[in-house]
C-alpha atoms as a PDB file:
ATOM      1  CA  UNK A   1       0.000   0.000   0.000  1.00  0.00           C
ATOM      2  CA  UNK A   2       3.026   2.477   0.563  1.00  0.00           C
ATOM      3  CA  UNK A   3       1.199   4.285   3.325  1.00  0.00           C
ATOM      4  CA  UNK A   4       4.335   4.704   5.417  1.00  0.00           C
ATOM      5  CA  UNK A   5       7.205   4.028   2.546  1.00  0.00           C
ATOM      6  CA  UNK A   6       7.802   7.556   1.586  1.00  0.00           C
ATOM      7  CA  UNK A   7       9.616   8.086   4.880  1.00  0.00           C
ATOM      8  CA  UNK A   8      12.977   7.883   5.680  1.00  0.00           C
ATOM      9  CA  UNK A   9      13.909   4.748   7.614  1.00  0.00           C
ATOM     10  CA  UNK A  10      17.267   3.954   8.897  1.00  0.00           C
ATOM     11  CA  UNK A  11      15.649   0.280   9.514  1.00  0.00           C
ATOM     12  CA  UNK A  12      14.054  -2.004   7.341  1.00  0.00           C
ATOM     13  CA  UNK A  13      11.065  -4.062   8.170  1.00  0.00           C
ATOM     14  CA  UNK A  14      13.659  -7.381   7.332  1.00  0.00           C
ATOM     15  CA  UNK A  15      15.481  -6.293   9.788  1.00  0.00           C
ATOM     16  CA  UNK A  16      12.898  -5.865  12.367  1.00  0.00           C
ATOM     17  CA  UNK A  17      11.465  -9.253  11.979  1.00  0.00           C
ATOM     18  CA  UNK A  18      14.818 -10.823  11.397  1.00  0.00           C
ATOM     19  CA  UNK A  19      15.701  -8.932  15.223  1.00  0.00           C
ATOM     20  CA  UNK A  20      12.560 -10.760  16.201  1.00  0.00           C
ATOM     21  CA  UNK A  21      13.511 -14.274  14.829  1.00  0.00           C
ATOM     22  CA  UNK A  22      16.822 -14.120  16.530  1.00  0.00           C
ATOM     23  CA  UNK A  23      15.183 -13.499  20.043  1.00  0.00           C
ATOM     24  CA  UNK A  24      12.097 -15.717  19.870  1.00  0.00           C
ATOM     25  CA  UNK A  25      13.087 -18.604  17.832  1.00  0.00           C
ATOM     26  CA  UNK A  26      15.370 -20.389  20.649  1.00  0.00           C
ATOM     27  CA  UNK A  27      12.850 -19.494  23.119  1.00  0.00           C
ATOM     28  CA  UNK A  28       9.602 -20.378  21.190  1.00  0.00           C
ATOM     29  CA  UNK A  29      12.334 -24.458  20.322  1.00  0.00           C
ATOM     30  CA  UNK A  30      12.615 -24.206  24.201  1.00  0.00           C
ATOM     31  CA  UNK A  31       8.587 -24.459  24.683  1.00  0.00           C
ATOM     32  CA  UNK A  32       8.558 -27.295  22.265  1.00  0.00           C
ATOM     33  CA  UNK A  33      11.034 -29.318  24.194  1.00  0.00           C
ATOM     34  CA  UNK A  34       8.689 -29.174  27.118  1.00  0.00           C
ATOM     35  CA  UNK A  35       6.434 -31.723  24.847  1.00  0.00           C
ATOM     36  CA  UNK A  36       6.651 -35.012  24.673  1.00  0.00           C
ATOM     37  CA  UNK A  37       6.673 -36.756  21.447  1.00  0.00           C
ATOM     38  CA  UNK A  38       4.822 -37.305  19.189  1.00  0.00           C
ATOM     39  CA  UNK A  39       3.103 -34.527  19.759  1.00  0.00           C
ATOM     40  CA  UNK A  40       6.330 -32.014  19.832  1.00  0.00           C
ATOM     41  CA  UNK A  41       6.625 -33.520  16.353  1.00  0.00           C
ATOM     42  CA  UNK A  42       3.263 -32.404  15.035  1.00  0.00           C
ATOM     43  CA  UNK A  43       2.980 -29.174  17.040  1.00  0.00           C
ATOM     44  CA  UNK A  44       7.027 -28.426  15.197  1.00  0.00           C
ATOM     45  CA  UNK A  45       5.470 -29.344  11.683  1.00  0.00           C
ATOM     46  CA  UNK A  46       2.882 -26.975  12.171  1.00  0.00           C
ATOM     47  CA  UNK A  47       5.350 -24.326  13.637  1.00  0.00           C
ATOM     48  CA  UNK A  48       7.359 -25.370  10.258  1.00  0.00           C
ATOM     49  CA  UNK A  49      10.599 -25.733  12.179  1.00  0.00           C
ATOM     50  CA  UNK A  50      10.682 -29.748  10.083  1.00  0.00           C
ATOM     51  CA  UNK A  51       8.709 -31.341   7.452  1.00  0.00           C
ATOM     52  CA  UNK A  52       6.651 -34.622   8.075  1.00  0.00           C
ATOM     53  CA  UNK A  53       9.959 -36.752   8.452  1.00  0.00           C
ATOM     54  CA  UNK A  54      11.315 -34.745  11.072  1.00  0.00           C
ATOM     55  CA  UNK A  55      13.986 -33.078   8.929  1.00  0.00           C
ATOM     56  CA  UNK A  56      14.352 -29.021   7.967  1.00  0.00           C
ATOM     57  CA  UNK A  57      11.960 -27.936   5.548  1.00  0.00           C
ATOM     58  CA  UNK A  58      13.267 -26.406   2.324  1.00  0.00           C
ATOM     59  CA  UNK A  59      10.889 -23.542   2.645  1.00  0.00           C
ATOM     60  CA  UNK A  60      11.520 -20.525   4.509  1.00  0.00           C
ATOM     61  CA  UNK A  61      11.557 -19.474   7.750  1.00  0.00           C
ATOM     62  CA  UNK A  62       8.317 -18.130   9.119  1.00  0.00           C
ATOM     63  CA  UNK A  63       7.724 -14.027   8.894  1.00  0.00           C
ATOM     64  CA  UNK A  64       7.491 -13.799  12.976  1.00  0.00           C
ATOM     65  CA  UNK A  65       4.883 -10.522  12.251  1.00  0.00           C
ATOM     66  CA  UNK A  66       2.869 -11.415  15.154  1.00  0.00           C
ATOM     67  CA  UNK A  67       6.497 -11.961  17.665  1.00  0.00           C
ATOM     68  CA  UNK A  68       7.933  -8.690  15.766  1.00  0.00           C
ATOM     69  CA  UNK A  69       4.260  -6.634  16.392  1.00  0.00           C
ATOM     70  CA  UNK A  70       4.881  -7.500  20.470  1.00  0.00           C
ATOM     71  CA  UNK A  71       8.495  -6.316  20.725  1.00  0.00           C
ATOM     72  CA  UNK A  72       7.799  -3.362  18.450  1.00  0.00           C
ATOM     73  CA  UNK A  73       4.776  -2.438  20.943  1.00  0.00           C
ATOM     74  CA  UNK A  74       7.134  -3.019  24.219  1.00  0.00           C
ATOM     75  CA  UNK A  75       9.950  -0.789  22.467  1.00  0.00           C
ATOM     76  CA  UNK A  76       7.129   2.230  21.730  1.00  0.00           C
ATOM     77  CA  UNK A  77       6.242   2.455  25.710  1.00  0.00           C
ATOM     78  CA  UNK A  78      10.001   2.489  26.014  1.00  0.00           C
ATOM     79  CA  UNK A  79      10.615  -0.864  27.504  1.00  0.00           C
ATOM     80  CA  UNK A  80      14.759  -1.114  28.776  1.00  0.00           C
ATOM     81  CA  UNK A  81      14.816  -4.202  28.003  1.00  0.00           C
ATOM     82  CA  UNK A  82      12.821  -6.160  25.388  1.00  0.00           C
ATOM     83  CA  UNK A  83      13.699  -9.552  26.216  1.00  0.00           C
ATOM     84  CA  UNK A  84      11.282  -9.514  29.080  1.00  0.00           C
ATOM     85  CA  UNK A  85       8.597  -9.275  26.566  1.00  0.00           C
ATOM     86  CA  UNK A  86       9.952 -13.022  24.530  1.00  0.00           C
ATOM     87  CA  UNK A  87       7.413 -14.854  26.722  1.00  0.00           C
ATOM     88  CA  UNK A  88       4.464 -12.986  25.156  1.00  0.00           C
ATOM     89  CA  UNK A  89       6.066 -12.738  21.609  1.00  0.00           C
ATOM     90  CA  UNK A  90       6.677 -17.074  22.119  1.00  0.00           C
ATOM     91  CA  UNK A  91       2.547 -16.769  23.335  1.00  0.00           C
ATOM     92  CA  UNK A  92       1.175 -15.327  20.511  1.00  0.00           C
ATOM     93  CA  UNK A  93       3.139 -17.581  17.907  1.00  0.00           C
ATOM     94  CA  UNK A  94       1.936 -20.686  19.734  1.00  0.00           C
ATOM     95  CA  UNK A  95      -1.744 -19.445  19.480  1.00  0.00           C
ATOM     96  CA  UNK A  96      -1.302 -18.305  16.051  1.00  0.00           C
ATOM     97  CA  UNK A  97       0.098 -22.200  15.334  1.00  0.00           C
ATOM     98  CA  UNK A  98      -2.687 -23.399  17.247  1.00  0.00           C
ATOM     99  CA  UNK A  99      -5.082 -21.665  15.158  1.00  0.00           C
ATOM    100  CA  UNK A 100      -3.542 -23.073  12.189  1.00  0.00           C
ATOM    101  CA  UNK A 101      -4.187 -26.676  13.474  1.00  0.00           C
ATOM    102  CA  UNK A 102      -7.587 -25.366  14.768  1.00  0.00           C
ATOM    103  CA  UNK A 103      -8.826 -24.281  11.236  1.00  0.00           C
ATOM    104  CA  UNK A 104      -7.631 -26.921   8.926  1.00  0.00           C
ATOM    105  CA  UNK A 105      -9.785 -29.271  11.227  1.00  0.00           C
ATOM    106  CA  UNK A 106     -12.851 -27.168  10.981  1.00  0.00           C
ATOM    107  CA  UNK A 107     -12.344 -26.902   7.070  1.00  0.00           C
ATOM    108  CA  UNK A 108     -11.394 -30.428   6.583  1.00  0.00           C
ATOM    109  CA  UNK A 109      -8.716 -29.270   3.771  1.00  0.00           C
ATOM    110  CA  UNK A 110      -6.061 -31.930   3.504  1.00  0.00           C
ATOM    111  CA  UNK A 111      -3.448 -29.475   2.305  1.00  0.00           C
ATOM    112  CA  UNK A 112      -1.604 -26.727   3.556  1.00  0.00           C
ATOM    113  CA  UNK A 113       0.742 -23.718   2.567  1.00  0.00           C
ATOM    114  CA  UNK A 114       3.228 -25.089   1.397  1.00  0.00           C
ATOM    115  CA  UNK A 115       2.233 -28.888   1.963  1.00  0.00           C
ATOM    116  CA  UNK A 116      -0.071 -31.233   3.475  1.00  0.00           C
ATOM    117  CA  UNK A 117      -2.009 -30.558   6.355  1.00  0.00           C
ATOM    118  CA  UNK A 118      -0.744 -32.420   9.330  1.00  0.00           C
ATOM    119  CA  UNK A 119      -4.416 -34.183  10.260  1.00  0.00           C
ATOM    120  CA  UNK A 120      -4.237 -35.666   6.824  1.00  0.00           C
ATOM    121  CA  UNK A 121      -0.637 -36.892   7.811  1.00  0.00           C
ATOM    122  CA  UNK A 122      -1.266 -38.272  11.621  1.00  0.00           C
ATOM    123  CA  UNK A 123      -5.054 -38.614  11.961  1.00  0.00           C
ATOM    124  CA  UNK A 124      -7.598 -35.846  13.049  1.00  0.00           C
ATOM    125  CA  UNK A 125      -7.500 -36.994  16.660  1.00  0.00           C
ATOM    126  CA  UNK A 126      -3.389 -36.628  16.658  1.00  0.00           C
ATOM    127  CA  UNK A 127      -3.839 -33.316  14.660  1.00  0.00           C
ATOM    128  CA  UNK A 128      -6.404 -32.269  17.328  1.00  0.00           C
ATOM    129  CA  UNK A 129      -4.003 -33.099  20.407  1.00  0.00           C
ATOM    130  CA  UNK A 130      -0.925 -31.317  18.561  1.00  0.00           C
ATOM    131  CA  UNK A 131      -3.112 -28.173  18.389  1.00  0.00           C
ATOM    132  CA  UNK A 132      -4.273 -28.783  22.667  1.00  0.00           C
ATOM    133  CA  UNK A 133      -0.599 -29.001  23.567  1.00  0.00           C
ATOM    134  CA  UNK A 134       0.424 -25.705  21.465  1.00  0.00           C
ATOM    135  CA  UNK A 135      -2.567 -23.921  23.407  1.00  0.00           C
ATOM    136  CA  UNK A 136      -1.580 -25.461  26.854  1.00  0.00           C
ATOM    137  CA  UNK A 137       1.940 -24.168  26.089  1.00  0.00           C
ATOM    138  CA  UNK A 138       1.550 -20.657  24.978  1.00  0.00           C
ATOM    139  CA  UNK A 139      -0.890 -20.240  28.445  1.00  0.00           C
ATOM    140  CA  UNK A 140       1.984 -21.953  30.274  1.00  0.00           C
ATOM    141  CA  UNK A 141       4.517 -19.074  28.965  1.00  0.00           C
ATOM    142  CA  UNK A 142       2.337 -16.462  30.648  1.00  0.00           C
ATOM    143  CA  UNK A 143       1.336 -18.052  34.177  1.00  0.00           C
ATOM    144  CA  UNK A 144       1.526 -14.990  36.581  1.00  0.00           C
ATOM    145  CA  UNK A 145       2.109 -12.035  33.225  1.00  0.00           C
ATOM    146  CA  UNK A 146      -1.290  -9.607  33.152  1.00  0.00           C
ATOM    147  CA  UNK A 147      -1.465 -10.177  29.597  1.00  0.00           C
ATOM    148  CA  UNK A 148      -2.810 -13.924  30.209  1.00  0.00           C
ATOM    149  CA  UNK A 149      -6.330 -12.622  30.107  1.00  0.00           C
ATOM    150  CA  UNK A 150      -5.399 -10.490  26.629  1.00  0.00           C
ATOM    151  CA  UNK A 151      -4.631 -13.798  25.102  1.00  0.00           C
ATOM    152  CA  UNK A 152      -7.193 -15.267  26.209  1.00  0.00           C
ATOM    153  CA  UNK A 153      -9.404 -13.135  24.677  1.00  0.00           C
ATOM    154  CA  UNK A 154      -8.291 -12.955  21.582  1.00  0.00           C
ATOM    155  CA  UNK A 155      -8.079 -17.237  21.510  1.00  0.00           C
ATOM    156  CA  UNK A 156     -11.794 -16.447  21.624  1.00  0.00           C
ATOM    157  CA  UNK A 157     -11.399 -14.414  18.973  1.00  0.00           C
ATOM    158  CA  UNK A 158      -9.961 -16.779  17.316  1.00  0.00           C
ATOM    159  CA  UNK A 159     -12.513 -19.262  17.500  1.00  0.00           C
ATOM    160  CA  UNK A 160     -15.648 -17.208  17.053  1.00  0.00           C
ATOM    161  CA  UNK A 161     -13.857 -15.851  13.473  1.00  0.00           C
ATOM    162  CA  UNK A 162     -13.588 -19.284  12.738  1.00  0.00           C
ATOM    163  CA  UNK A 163     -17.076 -20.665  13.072  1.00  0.00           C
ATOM    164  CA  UNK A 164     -18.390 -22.238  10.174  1.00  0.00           C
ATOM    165  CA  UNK A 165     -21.865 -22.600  10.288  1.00  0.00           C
ATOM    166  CA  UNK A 166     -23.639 -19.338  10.863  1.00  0.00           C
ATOM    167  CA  UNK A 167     -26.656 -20.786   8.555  1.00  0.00           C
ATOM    168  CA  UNK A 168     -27.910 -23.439  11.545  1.00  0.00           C
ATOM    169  CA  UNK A 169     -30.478 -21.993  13.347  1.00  0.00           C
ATOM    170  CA  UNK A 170     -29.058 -21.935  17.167  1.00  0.00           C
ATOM    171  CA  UNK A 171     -29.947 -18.457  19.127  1.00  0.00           C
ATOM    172  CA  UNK A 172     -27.612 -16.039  18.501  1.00  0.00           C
ATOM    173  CA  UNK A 173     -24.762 -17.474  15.933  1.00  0.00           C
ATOM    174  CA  UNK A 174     -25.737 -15.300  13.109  1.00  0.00           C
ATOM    175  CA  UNK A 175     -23.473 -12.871  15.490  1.00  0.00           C
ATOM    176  CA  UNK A 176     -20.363 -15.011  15.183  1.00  0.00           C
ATOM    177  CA  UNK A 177     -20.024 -15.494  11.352  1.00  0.00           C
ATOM    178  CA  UNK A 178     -16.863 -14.969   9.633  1.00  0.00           C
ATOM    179  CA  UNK A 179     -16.261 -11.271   9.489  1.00  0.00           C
ATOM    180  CA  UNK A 180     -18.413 -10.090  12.257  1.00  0.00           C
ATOM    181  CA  UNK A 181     -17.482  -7.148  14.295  1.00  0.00           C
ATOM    182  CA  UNK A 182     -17.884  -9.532  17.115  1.00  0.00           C
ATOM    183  CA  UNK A 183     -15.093 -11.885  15.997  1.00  0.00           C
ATOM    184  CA  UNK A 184     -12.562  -9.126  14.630  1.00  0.00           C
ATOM    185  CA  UNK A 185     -12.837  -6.980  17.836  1.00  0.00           C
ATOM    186  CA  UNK A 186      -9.763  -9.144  19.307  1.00  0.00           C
ATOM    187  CA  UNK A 187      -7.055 -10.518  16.848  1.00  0.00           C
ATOM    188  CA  UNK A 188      -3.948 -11.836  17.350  1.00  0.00           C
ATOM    189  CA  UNK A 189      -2.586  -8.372  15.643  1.00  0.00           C
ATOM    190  CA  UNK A 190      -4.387  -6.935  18.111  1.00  0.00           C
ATOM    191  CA  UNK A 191      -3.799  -9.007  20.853  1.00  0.00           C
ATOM    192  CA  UNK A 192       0.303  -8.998  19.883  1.00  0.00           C
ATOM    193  CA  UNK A 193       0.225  -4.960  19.754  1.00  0.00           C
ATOM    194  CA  UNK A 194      -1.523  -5.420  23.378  1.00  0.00           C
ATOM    195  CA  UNK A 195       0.726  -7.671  24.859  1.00  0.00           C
ATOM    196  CA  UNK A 196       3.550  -5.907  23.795  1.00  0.00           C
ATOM    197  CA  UNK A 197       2.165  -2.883  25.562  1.00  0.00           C
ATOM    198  CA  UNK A 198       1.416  -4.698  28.930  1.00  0.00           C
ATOM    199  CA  UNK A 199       5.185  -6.375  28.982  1.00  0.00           C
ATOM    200  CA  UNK A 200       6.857  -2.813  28.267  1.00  0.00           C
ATOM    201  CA  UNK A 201       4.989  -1.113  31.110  1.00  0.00           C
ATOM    202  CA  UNK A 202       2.565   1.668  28.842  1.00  0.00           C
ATOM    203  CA  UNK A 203       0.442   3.578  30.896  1.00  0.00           C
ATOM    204  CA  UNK A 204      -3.362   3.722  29.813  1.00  0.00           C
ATOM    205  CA  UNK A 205      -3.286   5.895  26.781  1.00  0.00           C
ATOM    206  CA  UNK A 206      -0.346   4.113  25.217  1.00  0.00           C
ATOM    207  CA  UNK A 207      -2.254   0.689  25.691  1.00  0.00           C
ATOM    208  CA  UNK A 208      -5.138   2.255  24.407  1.00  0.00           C
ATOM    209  CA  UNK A 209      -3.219   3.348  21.350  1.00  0.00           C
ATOM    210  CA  UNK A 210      -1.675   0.354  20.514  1.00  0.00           C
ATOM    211  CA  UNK A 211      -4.824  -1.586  20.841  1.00  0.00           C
ATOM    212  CA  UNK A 212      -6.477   0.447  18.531  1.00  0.00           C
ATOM    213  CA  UNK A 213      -3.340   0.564  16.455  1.00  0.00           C
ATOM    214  CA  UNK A 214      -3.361  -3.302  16.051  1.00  0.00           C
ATOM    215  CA  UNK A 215      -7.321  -3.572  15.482  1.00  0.00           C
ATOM    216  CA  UNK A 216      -6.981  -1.271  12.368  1.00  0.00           C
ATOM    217  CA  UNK A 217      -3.858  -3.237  11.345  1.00  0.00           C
ATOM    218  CA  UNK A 218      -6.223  -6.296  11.065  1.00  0.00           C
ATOM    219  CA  UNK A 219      -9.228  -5.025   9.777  1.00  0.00           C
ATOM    220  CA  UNK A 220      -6.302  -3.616   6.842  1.00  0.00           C
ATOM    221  CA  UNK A 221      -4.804  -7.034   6.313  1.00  0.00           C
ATOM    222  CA  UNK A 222      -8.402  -8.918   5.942  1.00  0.00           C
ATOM    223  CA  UNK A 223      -9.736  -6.495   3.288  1.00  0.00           C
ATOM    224  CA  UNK A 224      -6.644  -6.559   1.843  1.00  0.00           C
ATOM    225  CA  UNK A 225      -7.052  -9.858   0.982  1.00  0.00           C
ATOM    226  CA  UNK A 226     -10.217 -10.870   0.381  1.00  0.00           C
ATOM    227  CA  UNK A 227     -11.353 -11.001  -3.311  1.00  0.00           C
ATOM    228  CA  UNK A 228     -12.066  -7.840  -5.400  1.00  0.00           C
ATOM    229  CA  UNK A 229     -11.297  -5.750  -1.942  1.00  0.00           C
ATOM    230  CA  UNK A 230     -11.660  -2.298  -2.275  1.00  0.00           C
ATOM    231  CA  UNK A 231      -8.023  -0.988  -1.695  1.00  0.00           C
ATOM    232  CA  UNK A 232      -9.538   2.950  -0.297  1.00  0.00           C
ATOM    233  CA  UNK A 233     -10.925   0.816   2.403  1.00  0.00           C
ATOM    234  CA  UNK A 234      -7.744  -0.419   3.579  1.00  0.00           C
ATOM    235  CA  UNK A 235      -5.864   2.176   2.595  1.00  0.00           C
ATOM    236  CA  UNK A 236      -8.085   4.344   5.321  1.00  0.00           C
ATOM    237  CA  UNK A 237      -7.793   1.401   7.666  1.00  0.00           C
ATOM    238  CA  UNK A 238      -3.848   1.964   7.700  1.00  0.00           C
ATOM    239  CA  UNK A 239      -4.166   5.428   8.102  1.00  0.00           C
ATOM    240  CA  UNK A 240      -6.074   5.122  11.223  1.00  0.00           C
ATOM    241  CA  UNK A 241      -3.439   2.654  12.757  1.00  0.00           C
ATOM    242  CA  UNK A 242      -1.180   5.112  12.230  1.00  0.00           C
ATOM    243  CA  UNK A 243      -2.706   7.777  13.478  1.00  0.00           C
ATOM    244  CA  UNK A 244      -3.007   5.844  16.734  1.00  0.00           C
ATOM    245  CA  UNK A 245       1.256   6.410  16.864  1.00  0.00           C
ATOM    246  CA  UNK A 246       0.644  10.148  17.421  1.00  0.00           C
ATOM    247  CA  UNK A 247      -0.129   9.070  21.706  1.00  0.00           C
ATOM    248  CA  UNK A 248       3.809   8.689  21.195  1.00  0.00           C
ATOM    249  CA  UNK A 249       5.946  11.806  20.938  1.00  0.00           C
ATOM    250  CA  UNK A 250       9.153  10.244  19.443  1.00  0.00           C
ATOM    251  CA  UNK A 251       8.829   9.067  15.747  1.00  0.00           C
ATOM    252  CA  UNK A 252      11.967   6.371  16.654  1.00  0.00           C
ATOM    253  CA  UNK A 253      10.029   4.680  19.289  1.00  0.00           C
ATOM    254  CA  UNK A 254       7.287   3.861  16.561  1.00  0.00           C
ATOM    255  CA  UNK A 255       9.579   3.174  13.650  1.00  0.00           C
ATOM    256  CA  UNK A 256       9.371  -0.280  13.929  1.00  0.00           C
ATOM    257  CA  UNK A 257       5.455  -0.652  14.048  1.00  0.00           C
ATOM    258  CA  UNK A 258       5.207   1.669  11.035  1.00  0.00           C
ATOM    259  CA  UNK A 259       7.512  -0.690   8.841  1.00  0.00           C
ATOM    260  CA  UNK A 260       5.566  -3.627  10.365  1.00  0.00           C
ATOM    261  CA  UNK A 261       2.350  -1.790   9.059  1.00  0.00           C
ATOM    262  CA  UNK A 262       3.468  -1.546   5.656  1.00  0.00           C
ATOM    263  CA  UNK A 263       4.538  -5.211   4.998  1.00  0.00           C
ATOM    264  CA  UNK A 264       1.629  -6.301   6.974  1.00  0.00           C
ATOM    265  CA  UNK A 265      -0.821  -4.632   4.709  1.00  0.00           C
ATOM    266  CA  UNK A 266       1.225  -5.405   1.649  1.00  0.00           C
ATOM    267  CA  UNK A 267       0.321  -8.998   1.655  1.00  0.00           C
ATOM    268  CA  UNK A 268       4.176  -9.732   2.121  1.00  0.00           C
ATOM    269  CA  UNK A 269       3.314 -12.157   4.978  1.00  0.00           C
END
């Protein structure tokens, strides 16, 4: 979209989610130890740290947004030390891998990007186990942190986005269908942005900002991808997340949330 591209950076958003990578990934490898196989197997497949052997994928490393979107938030509210914030950043990647598992089950597709979907390797019930543990983890990274109850709504979140059946006539589910304000009021953009905040130590406003910052970030991603979107839309969606940033009086401390903005947006990730 270029919303934020015509400014001078001295960073680059590669280089803020490749800073991101190089703090969460050990930490995020530590969780999975904690899990006994099989199921660290599935719940690293799904993570994409191996294929369905066991060995490296030849694909790519993950983008880390949703990591890069909590230690961008901590460093706005001028957190001395970002590596108190990895727990949250290891959080939110768990839940977004757990929503992965979560929604190939409920669509019953049998493949994946870039490969198969891990239910149609193991089994449903394995598949649905894998995705259990990688929720039981990313709680377990966050016993006694505030920001437990932001992930926990946003998990719900999570699953009200992904209900499938809004047609079946049970009281009140017409409010949960795809695309409802209901189910994009918390997002894990959102939710990452608001963690980040909580971890860094922001006062209200900041946390207020950021929330709202994140919200707009994800109502810009979804219609820029649906079909046909209209690109003003998002466009004006963008502009509003970054008009959240003015709560913070130093253009540096945001830096890294406006690059994340622009790839996010861009359909880069």
């Amino acid at each position: 979209m270029g919303t934020t591209t015509e400014q001078s950076r001295s960073r680059t958003a590669a280089a803020v989610l490749g800073g991101a990578r190089q703090l969460v990934e050990p930490a995020y490898l530590s969780s999975l130890d904690r899990i006994a196989p099989p199921m660290r197997m599935l719940a690293g497949y799904y993570a994409g740290w191996w294929d369905e052997t066991g060995k490296p994928p030849n694909r790519p490393a993950g983008a880390a947004i949703r990591p890069a979107l909590v230690l961008a938030a901590a460093k706005a509210v001028g957190a001395t030390d970002i590596r108190q914030c990895v727990n949250e950043a290891v959080a939110v990647e768990l839940i977004h891998d757990f929503a992965l598992v979560h929604d190939e089950l409920v669509d019953g597709d049998p493949r994946r990007r870039p490969g198969a979907a891990a239910w149609s390797i193991s089994g449903r019930n394995a598949a649905l186990l894998a995705g259990e543990t990688l929720l039981a983890v990313a709680i377990n990274e966050l016993v006694d942190r505030p920001s437990v109850t932001v992930l926990a709504k946003a998990l719900a979140a999570v699953c009200d986005g992904q209900w499938p059946y809004p047609e079946l006539e049970y009281p009140g589910t017409t409010e949960f269908a795809e695309g409802s304000p209901m189910a994009e009021q918390r997002t894990l953009l959102s939710c990452a942005c608001e963690m980040g905040a909580i971890a860094g130590g922001a006062h209200a406003a900041e946390y207020r900002a950021l929330a709202e910052f994140g919200r707009h970030l994800e109502m810009a991603c979804r219609l820029t991808e649906r079909a046909g979107a209209a690109e003003q839309e998002a466009d004006e969606e963008v502009r509003a997340a970054l008009a959240c940033l003015s709560e913070f009086s130093a253009d540096e401390s945001t830096e890294d949330l406006r690059l994340l903005a622009d790839l996010v947006t861009s359909g880069s990730v």
